[in-house]
PDB file of N, CA and C in Angstrom:
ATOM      1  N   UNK A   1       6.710  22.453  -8.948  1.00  0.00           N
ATOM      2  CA  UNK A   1       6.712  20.996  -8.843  1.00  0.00           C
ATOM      3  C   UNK A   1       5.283  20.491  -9.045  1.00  0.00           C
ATOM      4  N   UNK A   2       5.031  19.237  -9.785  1.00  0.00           N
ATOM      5  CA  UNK A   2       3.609  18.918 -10.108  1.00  0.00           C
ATOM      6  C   UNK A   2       3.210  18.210  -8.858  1.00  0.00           C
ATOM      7  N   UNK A   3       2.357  18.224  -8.991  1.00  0.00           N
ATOM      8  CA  UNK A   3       1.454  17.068  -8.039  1.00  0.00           C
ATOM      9  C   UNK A   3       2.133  16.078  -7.666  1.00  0.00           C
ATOM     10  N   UNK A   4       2.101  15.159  -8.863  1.00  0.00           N
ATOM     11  CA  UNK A   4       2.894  14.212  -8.329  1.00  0.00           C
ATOM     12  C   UNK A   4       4.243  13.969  -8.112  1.00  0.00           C
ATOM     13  N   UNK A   5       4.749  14.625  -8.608  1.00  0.00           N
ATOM     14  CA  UNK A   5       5.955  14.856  -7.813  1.00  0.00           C
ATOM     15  C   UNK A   5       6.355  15.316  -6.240  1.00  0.00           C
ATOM     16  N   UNK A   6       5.525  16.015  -6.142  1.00  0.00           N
ATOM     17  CA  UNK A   6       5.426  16.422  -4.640  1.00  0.00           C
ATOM     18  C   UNK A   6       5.340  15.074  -3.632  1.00  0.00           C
ATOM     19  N   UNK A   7       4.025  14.541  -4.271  1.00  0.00           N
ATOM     20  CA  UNK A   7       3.787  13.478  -3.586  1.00  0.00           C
ATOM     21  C   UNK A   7       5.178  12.216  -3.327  1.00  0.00           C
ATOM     22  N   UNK A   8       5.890  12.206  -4.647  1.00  0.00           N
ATOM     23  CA  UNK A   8       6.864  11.415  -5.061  1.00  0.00           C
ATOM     24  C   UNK A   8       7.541  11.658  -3.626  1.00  0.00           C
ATOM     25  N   UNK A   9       8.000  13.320  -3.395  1.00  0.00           N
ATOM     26  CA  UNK A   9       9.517  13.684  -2.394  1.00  0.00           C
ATOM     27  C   UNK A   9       8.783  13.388  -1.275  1.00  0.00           C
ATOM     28  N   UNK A  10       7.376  13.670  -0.933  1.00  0.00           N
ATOM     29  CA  UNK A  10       7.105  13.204   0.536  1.00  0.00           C
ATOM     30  C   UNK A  10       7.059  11.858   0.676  1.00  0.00           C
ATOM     31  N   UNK A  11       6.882  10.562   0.299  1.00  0.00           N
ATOM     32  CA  UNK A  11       6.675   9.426   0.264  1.00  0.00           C
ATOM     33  C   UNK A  11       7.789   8.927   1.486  1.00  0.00           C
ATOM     34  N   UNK A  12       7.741   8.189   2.366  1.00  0.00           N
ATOM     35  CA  UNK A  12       8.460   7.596   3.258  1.00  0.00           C
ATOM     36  C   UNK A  12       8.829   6.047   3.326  1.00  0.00           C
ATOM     37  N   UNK A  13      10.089   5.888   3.331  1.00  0.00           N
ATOM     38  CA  UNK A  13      10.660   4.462   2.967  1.00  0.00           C
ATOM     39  C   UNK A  13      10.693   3.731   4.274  1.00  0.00           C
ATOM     40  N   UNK A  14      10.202   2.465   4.190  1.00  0.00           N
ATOM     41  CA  UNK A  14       9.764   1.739   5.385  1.00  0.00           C
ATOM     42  C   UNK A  14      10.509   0.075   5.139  1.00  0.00           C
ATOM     43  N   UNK A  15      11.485  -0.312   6.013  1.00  0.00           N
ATOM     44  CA  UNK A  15      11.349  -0.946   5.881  1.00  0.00           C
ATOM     45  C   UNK A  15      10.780  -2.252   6.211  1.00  0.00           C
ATOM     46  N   UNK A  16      10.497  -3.335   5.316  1.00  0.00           N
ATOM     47  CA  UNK A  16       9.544  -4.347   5.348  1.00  0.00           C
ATOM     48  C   UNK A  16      10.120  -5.661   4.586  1.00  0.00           C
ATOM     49  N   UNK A  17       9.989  -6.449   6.662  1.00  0.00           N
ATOM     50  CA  UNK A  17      10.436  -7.989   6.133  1.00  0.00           C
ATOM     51  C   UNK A  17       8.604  -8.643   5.501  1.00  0.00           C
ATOM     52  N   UNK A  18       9.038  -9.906   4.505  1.00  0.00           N
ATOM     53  CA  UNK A  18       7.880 -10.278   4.487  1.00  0.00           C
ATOM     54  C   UNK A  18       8.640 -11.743   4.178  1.00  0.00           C
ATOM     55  N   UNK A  19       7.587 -12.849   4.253  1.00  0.00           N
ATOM     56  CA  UNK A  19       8.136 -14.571   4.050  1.00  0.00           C
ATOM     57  C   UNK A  19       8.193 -14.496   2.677  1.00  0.00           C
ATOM     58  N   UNK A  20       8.780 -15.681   2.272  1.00  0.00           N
ATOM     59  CA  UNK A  20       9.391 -15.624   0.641  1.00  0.00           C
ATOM     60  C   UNK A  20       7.882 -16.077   0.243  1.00  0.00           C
ATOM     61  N   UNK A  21       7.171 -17.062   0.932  1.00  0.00           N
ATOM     62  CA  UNK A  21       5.758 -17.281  -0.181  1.00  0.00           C
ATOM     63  C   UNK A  21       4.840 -16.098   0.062  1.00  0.00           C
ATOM     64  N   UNK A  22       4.638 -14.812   1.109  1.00  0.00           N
ATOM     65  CA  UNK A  22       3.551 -13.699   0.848  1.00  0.00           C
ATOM     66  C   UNK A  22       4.464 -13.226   0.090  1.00  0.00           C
ATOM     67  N   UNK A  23       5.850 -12.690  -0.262  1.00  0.00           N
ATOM     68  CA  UNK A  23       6.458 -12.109  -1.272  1.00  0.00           C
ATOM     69  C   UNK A  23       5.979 -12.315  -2.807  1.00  0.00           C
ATOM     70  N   UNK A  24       5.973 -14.011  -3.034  1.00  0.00           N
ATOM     71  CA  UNK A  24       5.870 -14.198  -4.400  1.00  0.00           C
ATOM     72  C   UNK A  24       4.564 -14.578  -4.428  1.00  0.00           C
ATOM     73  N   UNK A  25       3.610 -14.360  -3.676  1.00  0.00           N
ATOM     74  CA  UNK A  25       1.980 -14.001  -3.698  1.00  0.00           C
ATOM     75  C   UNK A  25       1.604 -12.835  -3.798  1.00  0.00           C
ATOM     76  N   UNK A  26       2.468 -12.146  -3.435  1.00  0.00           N
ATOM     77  CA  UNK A  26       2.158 -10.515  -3.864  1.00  0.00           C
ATOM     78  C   UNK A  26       2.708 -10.219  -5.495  1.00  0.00           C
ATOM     79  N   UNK A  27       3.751 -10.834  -5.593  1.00  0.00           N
ATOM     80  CA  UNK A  27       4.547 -10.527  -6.761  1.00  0.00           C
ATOM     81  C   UNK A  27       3.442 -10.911  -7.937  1.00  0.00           C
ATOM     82  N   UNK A  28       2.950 -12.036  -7.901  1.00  0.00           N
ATOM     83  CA  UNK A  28       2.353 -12.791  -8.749  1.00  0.00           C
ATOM     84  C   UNK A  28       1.345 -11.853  -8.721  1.00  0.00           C
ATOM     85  N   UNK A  29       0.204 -10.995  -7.865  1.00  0.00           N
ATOM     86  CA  UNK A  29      -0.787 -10.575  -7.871  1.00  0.00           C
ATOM     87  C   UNK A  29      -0.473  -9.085  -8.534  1.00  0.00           C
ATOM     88  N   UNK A  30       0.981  -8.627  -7.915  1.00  0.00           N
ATOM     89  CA  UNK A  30       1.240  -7.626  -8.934  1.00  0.00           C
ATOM     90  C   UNK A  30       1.515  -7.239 -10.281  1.00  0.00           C
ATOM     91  N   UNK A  31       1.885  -8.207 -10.658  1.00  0.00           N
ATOM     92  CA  UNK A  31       1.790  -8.602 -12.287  1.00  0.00           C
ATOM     93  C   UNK A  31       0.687  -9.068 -13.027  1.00  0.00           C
ATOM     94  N   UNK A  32      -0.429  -9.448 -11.933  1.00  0.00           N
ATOM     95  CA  UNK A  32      -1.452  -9.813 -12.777  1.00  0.00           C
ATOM     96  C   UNK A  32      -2.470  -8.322 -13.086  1.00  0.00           C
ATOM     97  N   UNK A  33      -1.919  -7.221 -11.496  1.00  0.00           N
ATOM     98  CA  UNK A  33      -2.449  -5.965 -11.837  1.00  0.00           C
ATOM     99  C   UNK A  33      -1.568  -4.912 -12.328  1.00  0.00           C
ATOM    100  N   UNK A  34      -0.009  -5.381 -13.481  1.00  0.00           N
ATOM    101  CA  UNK A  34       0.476  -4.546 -13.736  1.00  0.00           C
ATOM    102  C   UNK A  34       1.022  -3.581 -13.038  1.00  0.00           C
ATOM    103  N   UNK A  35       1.183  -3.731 -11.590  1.00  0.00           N
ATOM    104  CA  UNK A  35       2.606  -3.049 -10.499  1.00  0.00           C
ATOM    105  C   UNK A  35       3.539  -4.002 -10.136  1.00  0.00           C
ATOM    106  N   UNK A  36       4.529  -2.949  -9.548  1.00  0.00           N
ATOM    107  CA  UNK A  36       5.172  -3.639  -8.985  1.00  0.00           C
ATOM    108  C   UNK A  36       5.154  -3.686  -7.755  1.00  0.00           C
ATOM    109  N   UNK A  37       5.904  -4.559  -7.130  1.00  0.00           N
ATOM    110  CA  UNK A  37       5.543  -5.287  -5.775  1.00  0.00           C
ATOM    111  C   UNK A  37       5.424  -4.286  -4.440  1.00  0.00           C
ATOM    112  N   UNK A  38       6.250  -2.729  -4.685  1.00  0.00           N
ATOM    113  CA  UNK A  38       6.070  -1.701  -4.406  1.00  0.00           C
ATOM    114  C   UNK A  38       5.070  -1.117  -4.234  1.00  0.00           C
ATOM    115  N   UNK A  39       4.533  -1.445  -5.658  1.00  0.00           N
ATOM    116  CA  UNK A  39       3.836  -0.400  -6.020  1.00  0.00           C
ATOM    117  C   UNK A  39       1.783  -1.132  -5.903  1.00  0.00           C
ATOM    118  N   UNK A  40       2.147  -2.548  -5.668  1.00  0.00           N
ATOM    119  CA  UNK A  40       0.716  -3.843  -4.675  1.00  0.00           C
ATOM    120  C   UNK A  40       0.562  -3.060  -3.498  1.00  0.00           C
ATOM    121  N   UNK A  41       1.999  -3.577  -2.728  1.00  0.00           N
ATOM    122  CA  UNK A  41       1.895  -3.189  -1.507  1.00  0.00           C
ATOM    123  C   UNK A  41       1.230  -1.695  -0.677  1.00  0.00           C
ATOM    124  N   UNK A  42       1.783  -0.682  -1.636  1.00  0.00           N
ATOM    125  CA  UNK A  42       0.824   0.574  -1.350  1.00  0.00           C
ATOM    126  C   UNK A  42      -0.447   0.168  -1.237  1.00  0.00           C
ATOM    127  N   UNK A  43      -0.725   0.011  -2.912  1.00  0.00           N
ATOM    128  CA  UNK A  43      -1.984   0.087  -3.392  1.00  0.00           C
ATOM    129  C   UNK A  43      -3.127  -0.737  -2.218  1.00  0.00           C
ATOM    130  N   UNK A  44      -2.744  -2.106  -2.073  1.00  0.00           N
ATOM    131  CA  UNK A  44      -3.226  -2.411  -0.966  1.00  0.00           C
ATOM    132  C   UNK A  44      -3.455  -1.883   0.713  1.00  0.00           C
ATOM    133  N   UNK A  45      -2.698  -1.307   1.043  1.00  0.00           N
ATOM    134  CA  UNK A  45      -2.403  -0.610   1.842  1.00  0.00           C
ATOM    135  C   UNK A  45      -3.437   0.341   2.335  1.00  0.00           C
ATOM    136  N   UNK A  46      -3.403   1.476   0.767  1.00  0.00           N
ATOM    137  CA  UNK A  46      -3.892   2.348   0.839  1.00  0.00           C
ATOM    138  C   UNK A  46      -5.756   1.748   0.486  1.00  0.00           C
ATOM    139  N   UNK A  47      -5.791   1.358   0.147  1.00  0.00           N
ATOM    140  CA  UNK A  47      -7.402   0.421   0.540  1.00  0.00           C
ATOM    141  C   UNK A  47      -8.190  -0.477   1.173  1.00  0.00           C
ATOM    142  N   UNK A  48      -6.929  -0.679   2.012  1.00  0.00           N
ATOM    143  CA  UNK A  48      -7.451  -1.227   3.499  1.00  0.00           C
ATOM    144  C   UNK A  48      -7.521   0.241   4.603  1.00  0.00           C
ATOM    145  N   UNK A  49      -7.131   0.959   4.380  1.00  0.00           N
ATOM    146  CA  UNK A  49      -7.073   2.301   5.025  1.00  0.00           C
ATOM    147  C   UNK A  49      -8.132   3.086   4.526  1.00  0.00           C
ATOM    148  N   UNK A  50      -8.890   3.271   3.732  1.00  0.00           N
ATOM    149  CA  UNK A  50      -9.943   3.644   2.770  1.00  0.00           C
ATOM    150  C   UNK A  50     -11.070   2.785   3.404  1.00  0.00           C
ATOM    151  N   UNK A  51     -10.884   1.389   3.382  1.00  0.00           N
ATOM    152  CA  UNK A  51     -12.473   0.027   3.847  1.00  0.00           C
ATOM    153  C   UNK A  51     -12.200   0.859   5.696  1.00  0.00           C
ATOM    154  N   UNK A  52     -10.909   1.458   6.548  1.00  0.00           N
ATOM    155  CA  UNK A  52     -11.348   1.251   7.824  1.00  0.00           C
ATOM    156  C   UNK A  52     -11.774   2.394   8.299  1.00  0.00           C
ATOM    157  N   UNK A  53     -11.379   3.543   6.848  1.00  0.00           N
ATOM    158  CA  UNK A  53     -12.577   4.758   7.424  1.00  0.00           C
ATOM    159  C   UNK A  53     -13.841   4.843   7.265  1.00  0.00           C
ATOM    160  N   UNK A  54     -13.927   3.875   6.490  1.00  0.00           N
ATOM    161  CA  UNK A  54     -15.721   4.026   6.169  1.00  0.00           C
ATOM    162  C   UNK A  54     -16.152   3.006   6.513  1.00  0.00           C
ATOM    163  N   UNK A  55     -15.696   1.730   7.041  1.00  0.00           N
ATOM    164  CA  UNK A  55     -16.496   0.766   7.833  1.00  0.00           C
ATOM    165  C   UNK A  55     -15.809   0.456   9.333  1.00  0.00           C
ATOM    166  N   UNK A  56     -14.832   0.517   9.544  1.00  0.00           N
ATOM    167  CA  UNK A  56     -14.008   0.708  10.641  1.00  0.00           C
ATOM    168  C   UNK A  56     -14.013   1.104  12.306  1.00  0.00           C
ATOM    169  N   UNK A  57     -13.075   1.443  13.172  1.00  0.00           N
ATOM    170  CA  UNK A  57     -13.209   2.082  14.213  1.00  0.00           C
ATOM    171  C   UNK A  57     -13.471   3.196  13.633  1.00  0.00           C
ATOM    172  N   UNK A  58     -14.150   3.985  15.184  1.00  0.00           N
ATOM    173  CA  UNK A  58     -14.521   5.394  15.032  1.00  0.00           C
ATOM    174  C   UNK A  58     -13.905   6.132  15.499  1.00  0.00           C
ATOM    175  N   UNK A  59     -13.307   6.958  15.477  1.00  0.00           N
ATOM    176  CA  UNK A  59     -12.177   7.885  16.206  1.00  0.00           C
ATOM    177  C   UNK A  59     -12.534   8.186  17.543  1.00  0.00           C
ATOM    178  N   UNK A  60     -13.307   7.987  18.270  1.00  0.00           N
ATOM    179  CA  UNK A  60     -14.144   8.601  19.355  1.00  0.00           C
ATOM    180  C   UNK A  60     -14.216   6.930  20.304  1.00  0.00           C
ATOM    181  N   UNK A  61     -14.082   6.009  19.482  1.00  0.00           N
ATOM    182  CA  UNK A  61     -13.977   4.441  19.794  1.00  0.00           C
ATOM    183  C   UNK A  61     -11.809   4.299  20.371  1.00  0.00           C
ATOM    184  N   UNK A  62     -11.410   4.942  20.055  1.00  0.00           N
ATOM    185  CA  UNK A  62      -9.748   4.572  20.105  1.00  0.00           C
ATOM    186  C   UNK A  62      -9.631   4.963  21.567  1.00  0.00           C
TER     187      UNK A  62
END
């Protein structure tokens, strides 16, 4: 199995209410970066998680 595929089968489905205008503020922002609204929401996600290890709490702070 490749890489990403692996990654693909571990991935965990969550679900998530959001209001209809952050919906089509995300939507809109995802099309302007070529994902989909899925695929914002990670992306964002995963780089607010990235800004709070390197500027963030400190593990020793929790």
């Amino acid at each position: 199995m490749m890489a990403d595929e692996k990654e693909k089968s571990t991935k965990k489905q969550v679900p998530l209410r959001l209001s209809e205008k952050l919906y089509n503020e995300l939507m809109r922002w995802a099309e302007d970066d070529f994902r989909s609204v899925n695929g914002q929401i990670e992306y964002l996600l995963t780089e607010c998680v990235k800004y709070r290890r390197k500027h963030g709490k400190k593990d020793d702070e929790d």
